[in-house]
N, C-alpha and C. Protein backbone atom coordinates (compact mmCIF):
# COMPACT_ATOMS: atom_id res chain seq x y z
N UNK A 1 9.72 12.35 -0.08
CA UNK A 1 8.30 12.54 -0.33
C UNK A 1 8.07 12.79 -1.81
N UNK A 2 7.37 12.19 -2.41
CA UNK A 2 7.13 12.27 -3.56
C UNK A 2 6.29 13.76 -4.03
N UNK A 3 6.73 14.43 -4.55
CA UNK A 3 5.42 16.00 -4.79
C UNK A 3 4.82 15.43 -6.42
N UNK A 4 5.36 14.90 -7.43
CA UNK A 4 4.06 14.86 -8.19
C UNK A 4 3.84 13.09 -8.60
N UNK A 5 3.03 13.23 -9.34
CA UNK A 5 2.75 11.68 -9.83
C UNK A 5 3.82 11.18 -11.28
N UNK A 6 5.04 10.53 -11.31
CA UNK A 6 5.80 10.93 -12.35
C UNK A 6 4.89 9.56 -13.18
N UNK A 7 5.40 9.96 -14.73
CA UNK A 7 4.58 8.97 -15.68
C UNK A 7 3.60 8.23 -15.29
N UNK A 8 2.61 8.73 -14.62
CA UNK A 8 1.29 8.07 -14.79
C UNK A 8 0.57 8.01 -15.72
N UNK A 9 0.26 6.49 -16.31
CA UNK A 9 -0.53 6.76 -17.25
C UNK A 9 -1.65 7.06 -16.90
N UNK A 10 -2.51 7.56 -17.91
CA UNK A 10 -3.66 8.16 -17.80
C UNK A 10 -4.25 8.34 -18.59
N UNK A 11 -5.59 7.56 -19.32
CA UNK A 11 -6.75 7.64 -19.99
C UNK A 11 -7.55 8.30 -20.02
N UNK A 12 -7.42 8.87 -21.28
CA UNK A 12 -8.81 9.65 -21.59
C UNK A 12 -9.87 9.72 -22.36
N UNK A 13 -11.26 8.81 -22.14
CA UNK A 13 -11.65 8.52 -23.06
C UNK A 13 -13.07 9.04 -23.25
N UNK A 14 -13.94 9.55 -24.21
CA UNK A 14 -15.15 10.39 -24.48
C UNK A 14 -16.55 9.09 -24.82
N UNK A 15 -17.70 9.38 -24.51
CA UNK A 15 -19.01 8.71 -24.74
C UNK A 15 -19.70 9.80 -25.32
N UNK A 16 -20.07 9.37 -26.07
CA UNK A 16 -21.03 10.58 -27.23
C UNK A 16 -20.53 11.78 -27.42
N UNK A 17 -19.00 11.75 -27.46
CA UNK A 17 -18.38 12.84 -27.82
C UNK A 17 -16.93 12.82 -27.95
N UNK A 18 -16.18 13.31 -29.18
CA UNK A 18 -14.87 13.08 -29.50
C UNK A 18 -14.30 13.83 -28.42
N UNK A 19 -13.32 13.25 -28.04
CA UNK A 19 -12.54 14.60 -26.51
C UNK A 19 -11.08 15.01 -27.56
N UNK A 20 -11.08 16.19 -27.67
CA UNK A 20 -10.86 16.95 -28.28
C UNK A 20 -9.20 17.33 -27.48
N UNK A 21 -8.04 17.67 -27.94
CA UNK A 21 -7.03 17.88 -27.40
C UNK A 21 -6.80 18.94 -26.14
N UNK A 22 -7.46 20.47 -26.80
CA UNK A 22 -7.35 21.17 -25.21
C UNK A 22 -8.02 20.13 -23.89
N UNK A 23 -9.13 19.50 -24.15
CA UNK A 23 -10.20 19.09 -22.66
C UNK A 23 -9.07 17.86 -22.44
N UNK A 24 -8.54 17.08 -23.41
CA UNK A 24 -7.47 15.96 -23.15
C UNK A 24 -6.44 16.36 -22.03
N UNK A 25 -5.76 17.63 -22.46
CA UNK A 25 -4.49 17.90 -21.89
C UNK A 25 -5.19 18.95 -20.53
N UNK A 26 -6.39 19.32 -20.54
CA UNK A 26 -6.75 19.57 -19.21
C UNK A 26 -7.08 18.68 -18.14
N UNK A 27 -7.03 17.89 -18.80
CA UNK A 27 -7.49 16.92 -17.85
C UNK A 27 -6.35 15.85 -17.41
N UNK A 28 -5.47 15.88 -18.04
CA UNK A 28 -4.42 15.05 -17.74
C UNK A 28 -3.51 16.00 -16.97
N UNK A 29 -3.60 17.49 -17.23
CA UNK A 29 -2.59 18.68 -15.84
C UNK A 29 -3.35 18.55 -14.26
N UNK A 30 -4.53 18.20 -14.83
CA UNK A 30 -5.37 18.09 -13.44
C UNK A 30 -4.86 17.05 -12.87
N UNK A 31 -4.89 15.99 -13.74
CA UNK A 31 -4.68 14.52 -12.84
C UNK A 31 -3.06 14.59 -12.08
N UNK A 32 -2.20 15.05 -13.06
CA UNK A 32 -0.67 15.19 -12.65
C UNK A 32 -0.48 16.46 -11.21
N UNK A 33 -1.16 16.81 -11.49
CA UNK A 33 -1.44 18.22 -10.43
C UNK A 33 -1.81 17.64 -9.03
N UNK A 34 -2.32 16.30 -8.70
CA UNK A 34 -2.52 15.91 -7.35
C UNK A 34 -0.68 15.31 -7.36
N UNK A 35 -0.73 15.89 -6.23
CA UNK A 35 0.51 15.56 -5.32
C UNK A 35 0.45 14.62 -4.37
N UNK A 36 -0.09 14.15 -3.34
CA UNK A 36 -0.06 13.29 -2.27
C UNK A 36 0.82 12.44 -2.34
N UNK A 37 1.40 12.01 -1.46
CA UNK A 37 2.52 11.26 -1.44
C UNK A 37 1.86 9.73 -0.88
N UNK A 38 0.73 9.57 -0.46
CA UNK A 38 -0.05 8.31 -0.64
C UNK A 38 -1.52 8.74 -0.67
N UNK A 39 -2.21 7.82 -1.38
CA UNK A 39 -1.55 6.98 -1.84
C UNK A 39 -1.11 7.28 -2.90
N UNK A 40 -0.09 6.42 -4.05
CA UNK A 40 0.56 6.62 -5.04
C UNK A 40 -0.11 6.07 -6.12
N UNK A 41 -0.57 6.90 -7.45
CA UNK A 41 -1.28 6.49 -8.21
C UNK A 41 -0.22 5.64 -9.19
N UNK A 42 -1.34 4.33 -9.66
CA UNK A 42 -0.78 3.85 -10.62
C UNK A 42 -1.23 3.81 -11.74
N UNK A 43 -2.61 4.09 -12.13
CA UNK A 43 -3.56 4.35 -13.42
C UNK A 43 -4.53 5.51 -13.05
N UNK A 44 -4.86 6.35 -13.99
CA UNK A 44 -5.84 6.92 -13.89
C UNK A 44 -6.75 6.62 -15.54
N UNK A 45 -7.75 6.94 -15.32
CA UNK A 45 -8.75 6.46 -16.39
C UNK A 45 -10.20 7.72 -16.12
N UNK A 46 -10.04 8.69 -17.25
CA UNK A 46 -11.25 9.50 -16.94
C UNK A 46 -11.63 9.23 -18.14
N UNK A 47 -13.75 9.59 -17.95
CA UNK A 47 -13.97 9.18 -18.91
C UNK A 47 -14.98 10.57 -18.75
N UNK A 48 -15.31 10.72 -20.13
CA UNK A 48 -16.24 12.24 -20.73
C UNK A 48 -17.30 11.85 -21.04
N UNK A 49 -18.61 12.54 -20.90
CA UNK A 49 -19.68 12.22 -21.56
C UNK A 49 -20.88 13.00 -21.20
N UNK A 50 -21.71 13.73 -22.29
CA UNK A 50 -22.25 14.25 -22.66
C UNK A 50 -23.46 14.04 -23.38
N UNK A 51 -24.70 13.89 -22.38
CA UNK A 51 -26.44 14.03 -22.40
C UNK A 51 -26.87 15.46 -22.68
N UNK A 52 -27.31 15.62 -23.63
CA UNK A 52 -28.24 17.09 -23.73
C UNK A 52 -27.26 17.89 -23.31
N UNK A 53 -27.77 18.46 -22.45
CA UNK A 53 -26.71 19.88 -22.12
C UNK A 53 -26.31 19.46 -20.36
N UNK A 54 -26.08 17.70 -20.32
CA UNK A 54 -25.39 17.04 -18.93
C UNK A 54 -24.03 16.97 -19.51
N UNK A 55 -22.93 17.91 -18.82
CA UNK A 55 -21.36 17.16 -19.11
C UNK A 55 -20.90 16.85 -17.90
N UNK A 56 -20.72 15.40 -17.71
CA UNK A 56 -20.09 14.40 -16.57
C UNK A 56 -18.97 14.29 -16.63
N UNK A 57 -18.21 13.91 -15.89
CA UNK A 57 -16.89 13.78 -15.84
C UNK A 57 -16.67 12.77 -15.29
N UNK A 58 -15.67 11.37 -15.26
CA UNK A 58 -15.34 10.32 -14.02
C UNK A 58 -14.68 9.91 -14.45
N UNK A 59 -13.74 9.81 -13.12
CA UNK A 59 -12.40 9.10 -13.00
C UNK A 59 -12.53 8.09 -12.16
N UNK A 60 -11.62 7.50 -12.22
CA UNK A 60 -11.22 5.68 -11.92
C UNK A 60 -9.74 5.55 -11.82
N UNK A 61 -9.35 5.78 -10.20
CA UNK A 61 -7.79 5.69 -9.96
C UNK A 61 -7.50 4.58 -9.30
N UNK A 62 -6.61 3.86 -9.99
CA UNK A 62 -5.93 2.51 -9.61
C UNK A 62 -4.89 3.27 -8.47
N UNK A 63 -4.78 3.14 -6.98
CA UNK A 63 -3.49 3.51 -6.47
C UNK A 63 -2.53 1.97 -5.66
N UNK A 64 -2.14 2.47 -5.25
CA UNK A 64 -0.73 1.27 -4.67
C UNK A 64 -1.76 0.77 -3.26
N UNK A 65 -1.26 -0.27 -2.62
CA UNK A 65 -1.94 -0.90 -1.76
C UNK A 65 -3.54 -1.32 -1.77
N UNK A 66 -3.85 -1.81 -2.81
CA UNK A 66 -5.09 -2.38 -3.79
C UNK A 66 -6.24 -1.12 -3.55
N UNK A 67 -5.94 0.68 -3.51
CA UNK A 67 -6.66 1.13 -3.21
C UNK A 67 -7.18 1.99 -4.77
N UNK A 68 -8.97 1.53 -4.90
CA UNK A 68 -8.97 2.18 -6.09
C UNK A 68 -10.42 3.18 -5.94
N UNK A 69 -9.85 4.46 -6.75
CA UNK A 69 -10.57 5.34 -5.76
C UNK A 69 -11.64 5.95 -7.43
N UNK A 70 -13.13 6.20 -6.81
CA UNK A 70 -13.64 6.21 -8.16
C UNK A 70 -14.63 7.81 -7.76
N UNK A 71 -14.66 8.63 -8.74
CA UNK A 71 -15.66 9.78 -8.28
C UNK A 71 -16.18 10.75 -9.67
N UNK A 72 -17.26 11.40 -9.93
CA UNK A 72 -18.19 11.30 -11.06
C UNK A 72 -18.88 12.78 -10.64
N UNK A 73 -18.73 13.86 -11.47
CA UNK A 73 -19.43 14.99 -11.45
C UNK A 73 -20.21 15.50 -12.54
N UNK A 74 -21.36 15.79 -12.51
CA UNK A 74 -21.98 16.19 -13.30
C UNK A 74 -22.28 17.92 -13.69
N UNK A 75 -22.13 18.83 -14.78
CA UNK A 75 -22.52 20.16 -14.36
C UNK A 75 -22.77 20.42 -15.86
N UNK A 76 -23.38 21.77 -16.05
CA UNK A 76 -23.38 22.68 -17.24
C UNK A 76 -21.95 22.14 -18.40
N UNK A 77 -20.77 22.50 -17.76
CA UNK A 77 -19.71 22.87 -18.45
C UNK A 77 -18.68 21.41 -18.43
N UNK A 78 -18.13 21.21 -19.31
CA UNK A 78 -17.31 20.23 -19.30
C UNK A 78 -15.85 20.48 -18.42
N UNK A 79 -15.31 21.18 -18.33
CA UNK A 79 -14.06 22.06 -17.66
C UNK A 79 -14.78 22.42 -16.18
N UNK A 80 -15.80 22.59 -16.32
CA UNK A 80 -16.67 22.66 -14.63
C UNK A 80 -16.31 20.86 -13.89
N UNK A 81 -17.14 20.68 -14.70
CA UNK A 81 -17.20 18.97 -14.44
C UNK A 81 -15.99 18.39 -14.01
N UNK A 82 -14.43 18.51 -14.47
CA UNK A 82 -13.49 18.27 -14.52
C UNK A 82 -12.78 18.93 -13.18
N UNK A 83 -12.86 19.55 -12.98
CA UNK A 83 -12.95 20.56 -12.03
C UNK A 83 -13.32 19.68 -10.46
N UNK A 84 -14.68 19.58 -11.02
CA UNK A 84 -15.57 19.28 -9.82
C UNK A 84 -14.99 17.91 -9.17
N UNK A 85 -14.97 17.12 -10.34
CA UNK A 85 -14.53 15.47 -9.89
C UNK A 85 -12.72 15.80 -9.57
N UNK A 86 -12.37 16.22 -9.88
CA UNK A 86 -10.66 16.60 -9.40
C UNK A 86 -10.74 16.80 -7.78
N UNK A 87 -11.61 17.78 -7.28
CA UNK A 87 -11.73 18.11 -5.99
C UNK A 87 -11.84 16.41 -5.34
N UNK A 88 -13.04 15.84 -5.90
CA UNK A 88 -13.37 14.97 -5.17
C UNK A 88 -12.29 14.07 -4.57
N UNK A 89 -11.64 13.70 -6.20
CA UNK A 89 -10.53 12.93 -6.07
C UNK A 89 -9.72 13.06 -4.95
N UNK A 90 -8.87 14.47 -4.86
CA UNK A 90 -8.51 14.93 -4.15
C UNK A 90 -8.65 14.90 -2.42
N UNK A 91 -10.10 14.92 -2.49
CA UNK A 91 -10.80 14.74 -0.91
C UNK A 91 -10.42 13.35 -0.69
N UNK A 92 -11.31 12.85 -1.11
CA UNK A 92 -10.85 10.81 -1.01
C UNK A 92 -9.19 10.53 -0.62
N UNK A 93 -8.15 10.91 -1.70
CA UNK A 93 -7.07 10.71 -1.01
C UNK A 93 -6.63 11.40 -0.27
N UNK A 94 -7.09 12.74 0.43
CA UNK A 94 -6.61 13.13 1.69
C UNK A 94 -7.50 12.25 2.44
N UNK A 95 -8.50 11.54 2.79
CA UNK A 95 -9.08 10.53 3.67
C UNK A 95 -8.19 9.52 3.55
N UNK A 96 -7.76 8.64 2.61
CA UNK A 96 -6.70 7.76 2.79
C UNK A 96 -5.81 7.97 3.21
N UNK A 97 -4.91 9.40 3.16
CA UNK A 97 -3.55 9.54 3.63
C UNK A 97 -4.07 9.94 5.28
N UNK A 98 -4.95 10.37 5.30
CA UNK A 98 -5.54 10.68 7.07
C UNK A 98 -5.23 9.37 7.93
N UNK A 99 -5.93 8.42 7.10
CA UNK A 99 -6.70 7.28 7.46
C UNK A 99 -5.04 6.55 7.87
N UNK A 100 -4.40 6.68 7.23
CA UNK A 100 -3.05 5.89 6.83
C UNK A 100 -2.14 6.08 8.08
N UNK A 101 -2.42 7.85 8.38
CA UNK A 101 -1.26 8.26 9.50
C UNK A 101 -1.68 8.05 11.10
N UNK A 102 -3.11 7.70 10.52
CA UNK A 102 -3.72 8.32 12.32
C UNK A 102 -3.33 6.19 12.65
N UNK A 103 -3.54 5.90 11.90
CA UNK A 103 -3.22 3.98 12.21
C UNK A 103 -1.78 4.27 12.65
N UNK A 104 -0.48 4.93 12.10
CA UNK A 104 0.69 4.77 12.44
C UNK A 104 1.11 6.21 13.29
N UNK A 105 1.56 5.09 14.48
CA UNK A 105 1.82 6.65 15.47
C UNK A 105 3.68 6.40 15.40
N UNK A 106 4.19 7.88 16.29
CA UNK A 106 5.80 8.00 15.80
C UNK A 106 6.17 6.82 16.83
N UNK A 107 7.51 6.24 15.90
CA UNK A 107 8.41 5.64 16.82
C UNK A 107 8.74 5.71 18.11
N UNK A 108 8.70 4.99 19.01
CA UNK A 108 9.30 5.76 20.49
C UNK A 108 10.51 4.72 20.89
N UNK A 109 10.25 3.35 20.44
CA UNK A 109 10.98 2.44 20.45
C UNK A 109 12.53 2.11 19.50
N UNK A 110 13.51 2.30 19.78
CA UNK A 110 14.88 2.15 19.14
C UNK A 110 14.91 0.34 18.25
N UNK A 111 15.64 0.55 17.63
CA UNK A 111 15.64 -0.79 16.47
C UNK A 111 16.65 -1.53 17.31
N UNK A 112 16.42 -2.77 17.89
CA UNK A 112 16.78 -4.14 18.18
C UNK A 112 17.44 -5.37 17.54
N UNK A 113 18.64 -5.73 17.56
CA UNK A 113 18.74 -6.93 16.92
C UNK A 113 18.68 -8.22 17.21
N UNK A 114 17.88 -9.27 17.11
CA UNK A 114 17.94 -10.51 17.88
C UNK A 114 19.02 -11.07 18.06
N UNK A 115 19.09 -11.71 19.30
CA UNK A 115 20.57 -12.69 18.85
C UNK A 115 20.55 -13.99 19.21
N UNK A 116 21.23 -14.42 17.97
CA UNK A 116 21.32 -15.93 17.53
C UNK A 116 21.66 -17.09 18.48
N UNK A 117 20.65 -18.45 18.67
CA UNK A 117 21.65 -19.13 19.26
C UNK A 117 21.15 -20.73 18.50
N UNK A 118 22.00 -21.13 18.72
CA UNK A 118 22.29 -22.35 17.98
C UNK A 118 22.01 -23.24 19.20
N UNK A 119 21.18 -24.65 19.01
CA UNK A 119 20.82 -25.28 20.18
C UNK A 119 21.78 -26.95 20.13
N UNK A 120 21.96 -27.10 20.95
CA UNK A 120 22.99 -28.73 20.52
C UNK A 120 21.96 -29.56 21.09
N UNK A 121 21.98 -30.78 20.08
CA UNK A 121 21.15 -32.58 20.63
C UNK A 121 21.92 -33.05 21.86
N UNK A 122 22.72 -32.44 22.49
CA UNK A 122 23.90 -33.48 23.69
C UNK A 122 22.56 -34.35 24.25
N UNK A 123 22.82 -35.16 24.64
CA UNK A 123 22.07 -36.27 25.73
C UNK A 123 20.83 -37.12 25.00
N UNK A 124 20.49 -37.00 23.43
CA UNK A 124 19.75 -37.44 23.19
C UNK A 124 20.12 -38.93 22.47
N UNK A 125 19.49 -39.99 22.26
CA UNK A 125 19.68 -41.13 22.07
C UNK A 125 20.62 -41.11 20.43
N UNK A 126 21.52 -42.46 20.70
CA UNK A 126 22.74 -42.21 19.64
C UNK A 126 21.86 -42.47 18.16
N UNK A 127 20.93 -43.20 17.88
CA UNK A 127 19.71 -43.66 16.60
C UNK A 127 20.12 -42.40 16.18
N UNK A 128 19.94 -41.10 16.43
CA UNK A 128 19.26 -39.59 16.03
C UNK A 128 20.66 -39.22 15.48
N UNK A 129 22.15 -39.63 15.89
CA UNK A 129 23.23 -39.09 15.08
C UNK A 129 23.38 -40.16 13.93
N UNK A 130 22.75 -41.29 14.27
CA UNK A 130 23.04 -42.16 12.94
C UNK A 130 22.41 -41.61 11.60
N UNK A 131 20.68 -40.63 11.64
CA UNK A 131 20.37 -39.68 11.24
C UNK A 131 20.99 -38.85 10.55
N UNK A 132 20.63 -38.41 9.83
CA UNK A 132 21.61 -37.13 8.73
C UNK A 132 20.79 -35.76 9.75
N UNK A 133 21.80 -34.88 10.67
CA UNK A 133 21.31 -34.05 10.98
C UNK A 133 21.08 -32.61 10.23
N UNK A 134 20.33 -31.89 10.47
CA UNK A 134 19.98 -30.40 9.27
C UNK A 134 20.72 -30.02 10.06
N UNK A 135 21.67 -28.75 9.12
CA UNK A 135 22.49 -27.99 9.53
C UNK A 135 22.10 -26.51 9.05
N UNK A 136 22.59 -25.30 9.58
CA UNK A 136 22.41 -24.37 9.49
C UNK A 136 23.69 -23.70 7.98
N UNK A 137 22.69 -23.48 7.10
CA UNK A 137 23.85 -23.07 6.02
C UNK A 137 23.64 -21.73 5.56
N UNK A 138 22.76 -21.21 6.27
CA UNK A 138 23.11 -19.24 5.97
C UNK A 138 22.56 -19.05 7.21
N UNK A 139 22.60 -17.47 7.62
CA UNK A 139 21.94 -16.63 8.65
C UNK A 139 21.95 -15.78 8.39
N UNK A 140 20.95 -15.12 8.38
CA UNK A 140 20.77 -13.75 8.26
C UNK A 140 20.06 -13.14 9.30
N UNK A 141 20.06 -11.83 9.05
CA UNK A 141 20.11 -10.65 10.41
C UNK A 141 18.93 -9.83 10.11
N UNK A 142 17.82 -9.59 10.59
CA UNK A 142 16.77 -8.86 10.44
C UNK A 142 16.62 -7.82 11.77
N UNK A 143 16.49 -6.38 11.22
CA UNK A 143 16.59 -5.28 12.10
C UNK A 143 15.26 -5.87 12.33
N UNK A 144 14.93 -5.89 13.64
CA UNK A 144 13.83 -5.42 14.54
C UNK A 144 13.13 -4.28 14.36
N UNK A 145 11.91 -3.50 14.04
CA UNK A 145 11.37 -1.99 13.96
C UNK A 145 10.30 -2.70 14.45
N UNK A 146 9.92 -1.32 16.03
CA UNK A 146 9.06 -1.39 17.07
C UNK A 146 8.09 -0.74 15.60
N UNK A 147 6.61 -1.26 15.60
CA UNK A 147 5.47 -1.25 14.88
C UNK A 147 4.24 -1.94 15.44
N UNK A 148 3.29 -1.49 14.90
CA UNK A 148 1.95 -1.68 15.17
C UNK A 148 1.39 -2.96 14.04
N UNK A 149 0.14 -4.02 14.44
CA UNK A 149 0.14 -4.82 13.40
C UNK A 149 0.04 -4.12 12.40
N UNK A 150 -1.14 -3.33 11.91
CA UNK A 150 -1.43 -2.59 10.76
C UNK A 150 -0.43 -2.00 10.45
N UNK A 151 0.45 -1.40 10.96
CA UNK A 151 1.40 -0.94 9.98
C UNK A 151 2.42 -1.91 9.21
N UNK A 152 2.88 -3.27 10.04
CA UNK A 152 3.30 -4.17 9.99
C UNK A 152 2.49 -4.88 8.24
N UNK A 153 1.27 -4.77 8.30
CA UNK A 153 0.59 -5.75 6.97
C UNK A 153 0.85 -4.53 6.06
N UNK A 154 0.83 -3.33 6.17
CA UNK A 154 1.12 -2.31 5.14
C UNK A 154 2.92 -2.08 4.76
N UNK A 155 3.34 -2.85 5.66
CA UNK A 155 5.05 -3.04 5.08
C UNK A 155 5.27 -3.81 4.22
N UNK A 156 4.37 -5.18 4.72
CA UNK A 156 4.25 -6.44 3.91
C UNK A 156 3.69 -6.64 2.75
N UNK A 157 2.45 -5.90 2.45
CA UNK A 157 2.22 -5.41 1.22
C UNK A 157 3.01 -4.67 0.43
N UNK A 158 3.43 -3.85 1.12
CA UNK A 158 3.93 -3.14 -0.24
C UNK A 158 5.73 -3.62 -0.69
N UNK A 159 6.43 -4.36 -0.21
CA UNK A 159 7.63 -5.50 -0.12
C UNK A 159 7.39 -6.32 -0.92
N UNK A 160 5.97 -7.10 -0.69
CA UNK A 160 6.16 -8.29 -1.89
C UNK A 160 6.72 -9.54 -0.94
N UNK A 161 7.46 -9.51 0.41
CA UNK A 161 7.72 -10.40 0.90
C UNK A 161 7.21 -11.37 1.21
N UNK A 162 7.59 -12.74 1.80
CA UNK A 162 6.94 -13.82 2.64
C UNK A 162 6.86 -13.86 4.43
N UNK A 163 7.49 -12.97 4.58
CA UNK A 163 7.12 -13.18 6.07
C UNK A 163 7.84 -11.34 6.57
N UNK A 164 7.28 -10.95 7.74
CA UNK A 164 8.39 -9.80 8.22
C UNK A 164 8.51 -10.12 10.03
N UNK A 165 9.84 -9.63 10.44
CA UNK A 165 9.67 -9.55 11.76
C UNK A 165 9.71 -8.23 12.48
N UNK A 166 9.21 -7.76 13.52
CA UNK A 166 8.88 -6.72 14.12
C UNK A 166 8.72 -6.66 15.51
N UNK A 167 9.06 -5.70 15.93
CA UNK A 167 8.61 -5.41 17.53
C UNK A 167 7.19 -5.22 17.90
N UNK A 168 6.11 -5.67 18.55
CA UNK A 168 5.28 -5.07 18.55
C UNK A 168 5.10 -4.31 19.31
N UNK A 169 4.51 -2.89 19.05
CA UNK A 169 4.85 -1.66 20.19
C UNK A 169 4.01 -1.69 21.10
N UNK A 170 2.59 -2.46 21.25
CA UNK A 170 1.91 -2.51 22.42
C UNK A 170 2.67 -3.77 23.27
N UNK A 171 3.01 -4.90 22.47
CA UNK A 171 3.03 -5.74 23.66
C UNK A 171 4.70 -5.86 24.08
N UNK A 172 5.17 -5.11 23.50
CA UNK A 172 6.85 -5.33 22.82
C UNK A 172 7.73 -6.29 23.38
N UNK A 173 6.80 -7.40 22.58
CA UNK A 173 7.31 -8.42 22.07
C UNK A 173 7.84 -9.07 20.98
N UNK A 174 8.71 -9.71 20.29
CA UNK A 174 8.52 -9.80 18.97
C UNK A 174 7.59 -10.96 18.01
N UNK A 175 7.28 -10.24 17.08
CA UNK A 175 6.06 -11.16 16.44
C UNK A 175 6.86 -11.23 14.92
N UNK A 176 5.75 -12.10 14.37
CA UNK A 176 6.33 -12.11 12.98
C UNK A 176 4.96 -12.40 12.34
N UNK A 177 4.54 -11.54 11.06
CA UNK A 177 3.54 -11.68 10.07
C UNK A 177 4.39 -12.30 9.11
N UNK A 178 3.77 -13.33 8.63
CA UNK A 178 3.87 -14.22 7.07
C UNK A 178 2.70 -14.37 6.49
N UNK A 179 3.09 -14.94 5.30
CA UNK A 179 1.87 -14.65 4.50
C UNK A 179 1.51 -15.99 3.62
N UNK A 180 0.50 -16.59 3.64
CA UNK A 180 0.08 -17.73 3.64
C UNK A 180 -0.01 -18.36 1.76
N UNK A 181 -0.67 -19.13 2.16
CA UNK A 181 -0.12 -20.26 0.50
C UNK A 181 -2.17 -19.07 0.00
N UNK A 182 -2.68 -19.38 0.62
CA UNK A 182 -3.71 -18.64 0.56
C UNK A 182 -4.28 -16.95 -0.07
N UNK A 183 -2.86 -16.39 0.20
CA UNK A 183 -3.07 -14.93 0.07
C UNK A 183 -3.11 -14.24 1.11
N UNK A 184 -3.81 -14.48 2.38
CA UNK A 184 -3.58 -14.33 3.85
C UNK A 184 -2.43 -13.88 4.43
N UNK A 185 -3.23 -13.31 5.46
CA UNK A 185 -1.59 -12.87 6.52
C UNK A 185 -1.98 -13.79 7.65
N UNK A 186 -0.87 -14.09 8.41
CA UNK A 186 -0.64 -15.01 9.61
C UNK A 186 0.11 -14.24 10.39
N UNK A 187 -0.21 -14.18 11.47
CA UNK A 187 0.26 -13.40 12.57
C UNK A 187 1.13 -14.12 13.87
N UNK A 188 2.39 -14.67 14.07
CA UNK A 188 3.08 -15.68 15.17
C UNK A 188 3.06 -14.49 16.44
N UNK A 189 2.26 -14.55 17.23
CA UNK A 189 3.27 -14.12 19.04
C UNK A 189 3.49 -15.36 19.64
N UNK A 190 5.05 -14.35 20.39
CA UNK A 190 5.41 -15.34 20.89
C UNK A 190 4.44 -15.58 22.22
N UNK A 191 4.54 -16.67 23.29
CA UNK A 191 3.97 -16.90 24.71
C UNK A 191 4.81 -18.02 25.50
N UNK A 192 5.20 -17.18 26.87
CA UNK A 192 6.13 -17.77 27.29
C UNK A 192 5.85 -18.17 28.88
N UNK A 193 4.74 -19.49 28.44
CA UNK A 193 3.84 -20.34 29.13
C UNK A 193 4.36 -21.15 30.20
């Protein structure tokens, strides 16, 4: 579990007002000071600014799984303000990490390995061996993990992969999400018609 945010960068930038080193480095202990272990920040960007005797505060957090979380306080005090929008922040990603766990329930299902079989042409017309037949020149072994779709597209996102295979725990069957020339996910079940 991750407890803090390590080298995040983090912007700090002022509108009608130079931001000054203490409000800089308060504001960057604040930002390092959220812990959550998702989502995982990858930018933060606060910005300062100061109407009459309005000091606002807003941040703009880039996190992992295209989630970007934005929140804006206004008060008397600049260190109030900072303050105020920190909470917010804070709230928002405990709604994401809520949001995240209540979609994935615990395992109940043990990890599966498929097994391989190789199919032979016997009986089919001789034309098809005159043919250059495809042959099998690697195999590889993919653990099975009983999962839900949604948790399944949140594996796949965050992998970078082209396709995953999985158990699915309602129908437990195995399926496979890939991911399209498009950007898309594609979803295969099997049906055994």
């Amino acid at each position: 579990m991750q407890v803090a945010n390590v080298n995040t960068p983090i912007r700090v930038t002022g509108r009608h007002l130079s931001v000054t080193e203490p409000i800089k480095d308060y504001a960057i202990k604040k930002i390092e000071g959220l812990h959550l272990d998702f989502p995982r920040i990858i930018e933060a960007h606060i910005i300062l600014d100061i109407e009459k005797y309005r000091h606002s505060a807003e941040i703009v957090m880039h996190c992992a799984n295209h989630i970007t979380i934005e929140a804006s306080e206004e008060t008397d005090d600049m260190y109030a303000s900072i303050d105020a929008v920190i909470d917010k922040i804070a709230r928002q990603m405990r709604k994401y990490k809520t949001r995240f766990q209540r979609h994935h329930r615990p395992r109940q299902l043990s990890i599966r390995d498929l097994e391989e079989q190789v199919l032979s042409l016997e009986g089919f017309d001789d034309d098809l061996e005159e043919q250059r037949e495809p042959e099998v020149i690697q195999t590889e072994r993919y653990p099975v993990k009983p999962m839900i779709v949604d948790e399944a597209v949140l594996q796949i996102e965050m992998r970078h992969k082209q396709f995953l295979v999985f158990l699915n725990a309602k129908s437990e069957k195995v399926n496979i999400l890939y991911r399209r020339k498009n950007g898309h996910l594609g979803l295969i079940e099997p049906s055994f018609e």
